[in-house]
PDB file of N, CA and C in Angstrom:
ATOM      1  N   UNK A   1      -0.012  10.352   4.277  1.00  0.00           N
ATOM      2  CA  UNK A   1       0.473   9.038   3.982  1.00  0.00           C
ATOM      3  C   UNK A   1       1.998   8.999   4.094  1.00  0.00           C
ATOM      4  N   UNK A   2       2.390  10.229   3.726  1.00  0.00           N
ATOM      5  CA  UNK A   2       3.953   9.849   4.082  1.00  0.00           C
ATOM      6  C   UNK A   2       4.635  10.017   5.679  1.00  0.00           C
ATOM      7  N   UNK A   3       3.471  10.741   6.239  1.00  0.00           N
ATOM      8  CA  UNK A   3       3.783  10.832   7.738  1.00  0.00           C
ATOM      9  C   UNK A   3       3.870   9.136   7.917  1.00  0.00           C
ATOM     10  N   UNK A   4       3.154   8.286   8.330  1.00  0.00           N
ATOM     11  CA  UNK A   4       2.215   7.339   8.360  1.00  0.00           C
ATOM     12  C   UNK A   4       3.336   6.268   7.836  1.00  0.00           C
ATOM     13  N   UNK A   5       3.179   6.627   6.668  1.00  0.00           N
ATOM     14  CA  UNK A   5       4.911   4.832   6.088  1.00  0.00           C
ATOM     15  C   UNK A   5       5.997   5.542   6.568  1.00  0.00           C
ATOM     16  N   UNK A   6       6.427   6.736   6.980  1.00  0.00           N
ATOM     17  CA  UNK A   6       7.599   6.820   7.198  1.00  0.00           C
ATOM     18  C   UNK A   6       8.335   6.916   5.750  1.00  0.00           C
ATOM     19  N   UNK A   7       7.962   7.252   4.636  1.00  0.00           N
ATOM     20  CA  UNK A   7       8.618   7.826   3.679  1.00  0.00           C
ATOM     21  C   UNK A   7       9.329   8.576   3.035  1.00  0.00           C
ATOM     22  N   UNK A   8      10.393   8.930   3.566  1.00  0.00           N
ATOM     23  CA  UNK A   8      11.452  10.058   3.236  1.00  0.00           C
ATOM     24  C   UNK A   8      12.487   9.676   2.709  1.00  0.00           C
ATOM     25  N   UNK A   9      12.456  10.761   2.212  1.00  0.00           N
ATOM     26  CA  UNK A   9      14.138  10.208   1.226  1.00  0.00           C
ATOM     27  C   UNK A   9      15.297   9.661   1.638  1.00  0.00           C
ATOM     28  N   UNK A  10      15.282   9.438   3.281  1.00  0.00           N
ATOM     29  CA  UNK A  10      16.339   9.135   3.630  1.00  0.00           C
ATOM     30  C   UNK A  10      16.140   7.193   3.361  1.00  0.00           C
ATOM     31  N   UNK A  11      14.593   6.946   3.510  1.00  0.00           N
ATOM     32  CA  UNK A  11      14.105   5.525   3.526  1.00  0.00           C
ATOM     33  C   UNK A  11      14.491   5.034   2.270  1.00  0.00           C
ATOM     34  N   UNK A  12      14.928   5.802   1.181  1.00  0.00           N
ATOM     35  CA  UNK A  12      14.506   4.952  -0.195  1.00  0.00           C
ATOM     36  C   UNK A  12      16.174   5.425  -0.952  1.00  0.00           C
ATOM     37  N   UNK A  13      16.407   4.365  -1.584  1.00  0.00           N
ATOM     38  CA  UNK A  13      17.711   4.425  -2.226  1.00  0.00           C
ATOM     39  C   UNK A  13      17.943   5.008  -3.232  1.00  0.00           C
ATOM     40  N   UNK A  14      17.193   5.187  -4.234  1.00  0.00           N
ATOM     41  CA  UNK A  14      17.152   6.154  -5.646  1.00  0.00           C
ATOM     42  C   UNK A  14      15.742   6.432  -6.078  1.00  0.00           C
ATOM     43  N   UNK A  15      15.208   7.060  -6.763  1.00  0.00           N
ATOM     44  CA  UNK A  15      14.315   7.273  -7.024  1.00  0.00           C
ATOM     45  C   UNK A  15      13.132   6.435  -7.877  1.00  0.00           C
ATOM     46  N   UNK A  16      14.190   5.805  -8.539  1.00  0.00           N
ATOM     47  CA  UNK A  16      13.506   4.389  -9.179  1.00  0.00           C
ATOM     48  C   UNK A  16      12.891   3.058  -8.566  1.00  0.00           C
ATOM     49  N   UNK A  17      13.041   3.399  -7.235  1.00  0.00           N
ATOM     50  CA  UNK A  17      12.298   2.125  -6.505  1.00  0.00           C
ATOM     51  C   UNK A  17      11.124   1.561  -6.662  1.00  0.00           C
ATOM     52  N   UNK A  18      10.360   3.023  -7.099  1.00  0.00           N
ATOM     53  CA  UNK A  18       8.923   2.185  -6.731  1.00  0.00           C
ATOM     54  C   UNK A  18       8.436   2.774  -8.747  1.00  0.00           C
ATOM     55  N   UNK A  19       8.023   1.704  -8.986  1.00  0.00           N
ATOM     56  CA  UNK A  19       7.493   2.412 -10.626  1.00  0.00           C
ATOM     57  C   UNK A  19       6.483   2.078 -10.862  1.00  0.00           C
ATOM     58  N   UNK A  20       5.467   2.349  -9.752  1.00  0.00           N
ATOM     59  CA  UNK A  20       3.983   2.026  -9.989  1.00  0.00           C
ATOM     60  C   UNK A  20       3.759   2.848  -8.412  1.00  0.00           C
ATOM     61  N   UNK A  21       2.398   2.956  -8.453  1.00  0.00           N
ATOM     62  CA  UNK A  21       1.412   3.239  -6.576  1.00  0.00           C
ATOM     63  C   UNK A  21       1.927   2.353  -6.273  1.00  0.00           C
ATOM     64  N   UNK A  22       1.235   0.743  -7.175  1.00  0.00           N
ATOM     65  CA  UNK A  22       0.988  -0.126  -5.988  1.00  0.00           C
ATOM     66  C   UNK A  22       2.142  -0.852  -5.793  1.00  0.00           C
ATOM     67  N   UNK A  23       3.414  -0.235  -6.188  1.00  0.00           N
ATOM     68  CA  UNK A  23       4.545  -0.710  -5.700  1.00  0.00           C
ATOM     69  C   UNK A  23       4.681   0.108  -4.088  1.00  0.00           C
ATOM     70  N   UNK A  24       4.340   0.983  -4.166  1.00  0.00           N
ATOM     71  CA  UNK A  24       4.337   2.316  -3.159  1.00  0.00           C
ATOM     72  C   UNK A  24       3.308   1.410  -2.033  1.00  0.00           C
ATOM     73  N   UNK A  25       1.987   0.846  -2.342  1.00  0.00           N
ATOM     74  CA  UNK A  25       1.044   0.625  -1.322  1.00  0.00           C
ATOM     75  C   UNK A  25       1.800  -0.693  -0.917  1.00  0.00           C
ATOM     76  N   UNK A  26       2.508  -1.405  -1.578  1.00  0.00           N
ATOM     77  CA  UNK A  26       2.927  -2.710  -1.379  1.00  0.00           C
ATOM     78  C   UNK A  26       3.839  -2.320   0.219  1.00  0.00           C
ATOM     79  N   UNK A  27       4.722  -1.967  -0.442  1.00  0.00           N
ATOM     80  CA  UNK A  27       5.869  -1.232   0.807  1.00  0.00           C
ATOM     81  C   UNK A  27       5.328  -0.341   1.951  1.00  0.00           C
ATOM     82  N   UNK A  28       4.235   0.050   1.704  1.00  0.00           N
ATOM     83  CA  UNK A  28       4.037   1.008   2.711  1.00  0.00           C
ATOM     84  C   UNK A  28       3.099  -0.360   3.653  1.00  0.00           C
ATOM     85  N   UNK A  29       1.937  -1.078   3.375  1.00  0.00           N
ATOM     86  CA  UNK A  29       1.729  -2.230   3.623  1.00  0.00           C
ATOM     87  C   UNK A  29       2.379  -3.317   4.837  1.00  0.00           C
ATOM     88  N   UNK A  30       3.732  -3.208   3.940  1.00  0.00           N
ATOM     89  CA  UNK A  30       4.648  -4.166   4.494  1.00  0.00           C
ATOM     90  C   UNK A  30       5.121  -3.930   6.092  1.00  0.00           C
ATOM     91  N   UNK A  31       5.112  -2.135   5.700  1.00  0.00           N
ATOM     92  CA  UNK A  31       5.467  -1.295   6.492  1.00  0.00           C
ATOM     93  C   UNK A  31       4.432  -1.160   8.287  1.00  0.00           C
ATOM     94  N   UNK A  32       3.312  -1.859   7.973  1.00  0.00           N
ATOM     95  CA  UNK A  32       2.498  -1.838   9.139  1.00  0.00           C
ATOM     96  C   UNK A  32       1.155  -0.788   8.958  1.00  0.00           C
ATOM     97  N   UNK A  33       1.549  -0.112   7.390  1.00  0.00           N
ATOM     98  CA  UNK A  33      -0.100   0.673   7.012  1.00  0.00           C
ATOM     99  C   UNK A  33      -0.970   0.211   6.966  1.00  0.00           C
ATOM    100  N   UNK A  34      -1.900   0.786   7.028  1.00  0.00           N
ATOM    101  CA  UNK A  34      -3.368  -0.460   7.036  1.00  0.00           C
ATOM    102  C   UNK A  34      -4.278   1.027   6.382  1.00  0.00           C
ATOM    103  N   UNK A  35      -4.810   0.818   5.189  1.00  0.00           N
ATOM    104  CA  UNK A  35      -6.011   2.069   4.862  1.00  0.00           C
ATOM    105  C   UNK A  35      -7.105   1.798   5.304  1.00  0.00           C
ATOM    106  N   UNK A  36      -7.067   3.351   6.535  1.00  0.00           N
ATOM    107  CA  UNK A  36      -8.123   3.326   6.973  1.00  0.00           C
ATOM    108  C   UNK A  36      -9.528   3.379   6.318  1.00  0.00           C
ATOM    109  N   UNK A  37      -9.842   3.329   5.356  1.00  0.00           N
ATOM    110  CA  UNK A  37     -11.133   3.140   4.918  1.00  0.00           C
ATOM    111  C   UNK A  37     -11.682   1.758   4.559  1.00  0.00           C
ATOM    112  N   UNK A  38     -10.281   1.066   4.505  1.00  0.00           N
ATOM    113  CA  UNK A  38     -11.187  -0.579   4.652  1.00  0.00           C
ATOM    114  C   UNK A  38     -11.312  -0.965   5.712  1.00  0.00           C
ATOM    115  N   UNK A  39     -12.588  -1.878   5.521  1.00  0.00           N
ATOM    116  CA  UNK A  39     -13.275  -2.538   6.685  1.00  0.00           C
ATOM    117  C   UNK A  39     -13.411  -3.660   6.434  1.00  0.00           C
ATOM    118  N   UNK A  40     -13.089  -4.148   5.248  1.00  0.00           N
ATOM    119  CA  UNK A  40     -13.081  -6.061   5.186  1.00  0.00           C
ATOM    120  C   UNK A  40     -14.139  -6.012   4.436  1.00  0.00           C
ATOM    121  N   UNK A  41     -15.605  -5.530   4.307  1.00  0.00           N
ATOM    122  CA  UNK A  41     -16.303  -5.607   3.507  1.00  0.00           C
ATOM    123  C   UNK A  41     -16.444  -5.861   2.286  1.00  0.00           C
ATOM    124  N   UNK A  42     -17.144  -7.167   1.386  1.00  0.00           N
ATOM    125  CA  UNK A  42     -17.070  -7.271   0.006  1.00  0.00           C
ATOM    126  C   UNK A  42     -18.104  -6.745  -0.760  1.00  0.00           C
ATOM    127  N   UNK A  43     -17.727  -5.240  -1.538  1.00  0.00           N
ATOM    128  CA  UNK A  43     -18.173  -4.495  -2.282  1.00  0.00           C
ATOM    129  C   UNK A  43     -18.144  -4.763  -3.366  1.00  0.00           C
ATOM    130  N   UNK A  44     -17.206  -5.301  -4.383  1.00  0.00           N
ATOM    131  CA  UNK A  44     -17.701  -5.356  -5.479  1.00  0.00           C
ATOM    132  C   UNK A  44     -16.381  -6.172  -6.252  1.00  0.00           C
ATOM    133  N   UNK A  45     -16.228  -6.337  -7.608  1.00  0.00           N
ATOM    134  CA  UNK A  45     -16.006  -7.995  -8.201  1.00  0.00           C
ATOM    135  C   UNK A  45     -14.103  -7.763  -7.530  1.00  0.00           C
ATOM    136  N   UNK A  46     -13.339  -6.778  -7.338  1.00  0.00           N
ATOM    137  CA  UNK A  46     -12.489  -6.463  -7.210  1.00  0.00           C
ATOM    138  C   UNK A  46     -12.046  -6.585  -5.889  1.00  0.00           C
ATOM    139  N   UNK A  47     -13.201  -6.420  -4.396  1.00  0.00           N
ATOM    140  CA  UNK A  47     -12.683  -6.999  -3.412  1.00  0.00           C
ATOM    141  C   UNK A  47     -12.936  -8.666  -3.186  1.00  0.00           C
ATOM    142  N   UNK A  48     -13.807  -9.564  -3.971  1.00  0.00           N
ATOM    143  CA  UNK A  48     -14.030 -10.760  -3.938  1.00  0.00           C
ATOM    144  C   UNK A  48     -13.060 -11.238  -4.647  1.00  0.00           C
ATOM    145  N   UNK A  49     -12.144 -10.914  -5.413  1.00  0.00           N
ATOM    146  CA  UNK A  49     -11.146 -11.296  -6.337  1.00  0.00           C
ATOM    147  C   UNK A  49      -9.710 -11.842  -5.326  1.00  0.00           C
ATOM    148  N   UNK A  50      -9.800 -10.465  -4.449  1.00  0.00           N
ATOM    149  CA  UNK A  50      -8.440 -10.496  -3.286  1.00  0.00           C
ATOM    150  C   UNK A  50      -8.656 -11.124  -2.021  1.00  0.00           C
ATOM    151  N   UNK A  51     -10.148 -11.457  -2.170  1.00  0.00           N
ATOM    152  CA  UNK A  51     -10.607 -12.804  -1.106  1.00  0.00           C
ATOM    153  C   UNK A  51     -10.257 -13.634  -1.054  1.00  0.00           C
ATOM    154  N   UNK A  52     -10.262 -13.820  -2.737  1.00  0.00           N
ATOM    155  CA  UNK A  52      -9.894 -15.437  -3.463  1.00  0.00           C
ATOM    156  C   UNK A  52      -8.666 -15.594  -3.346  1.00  0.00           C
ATOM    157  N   UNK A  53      -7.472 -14.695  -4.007  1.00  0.00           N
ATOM    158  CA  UNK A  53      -6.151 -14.874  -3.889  1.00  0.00           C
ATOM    159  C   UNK A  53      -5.636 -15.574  -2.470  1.00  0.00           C
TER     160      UNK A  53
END
């Protein structure tokens, strides 16, 4: 994953940037990642939730 976002220390300004994952998945995201294990499929109450959004 850090191959992949391009995540190196040279990318990030202090260490406090990200203070969560999904601050991390947000940016990496933004970044043109896509996790390969989704397929769009609605599995369960948590992917119908981000349907809705």
């Amino acid at each position: 994953m850090v191959k992949v976002g391009e995540f190196t220390p040279k990318n990030v300004k202090s260490a406090t940037d990200f203070e969560s994952v999904a601050e991390l998945f947000r940016w990496l995201e933004k970044r043109g990642w896509k996790n390969k294990f989704f397929d769009g499929v609605t599995r369960d109450i948590v992917d119908e939730t981000m349907k809705n959004i």
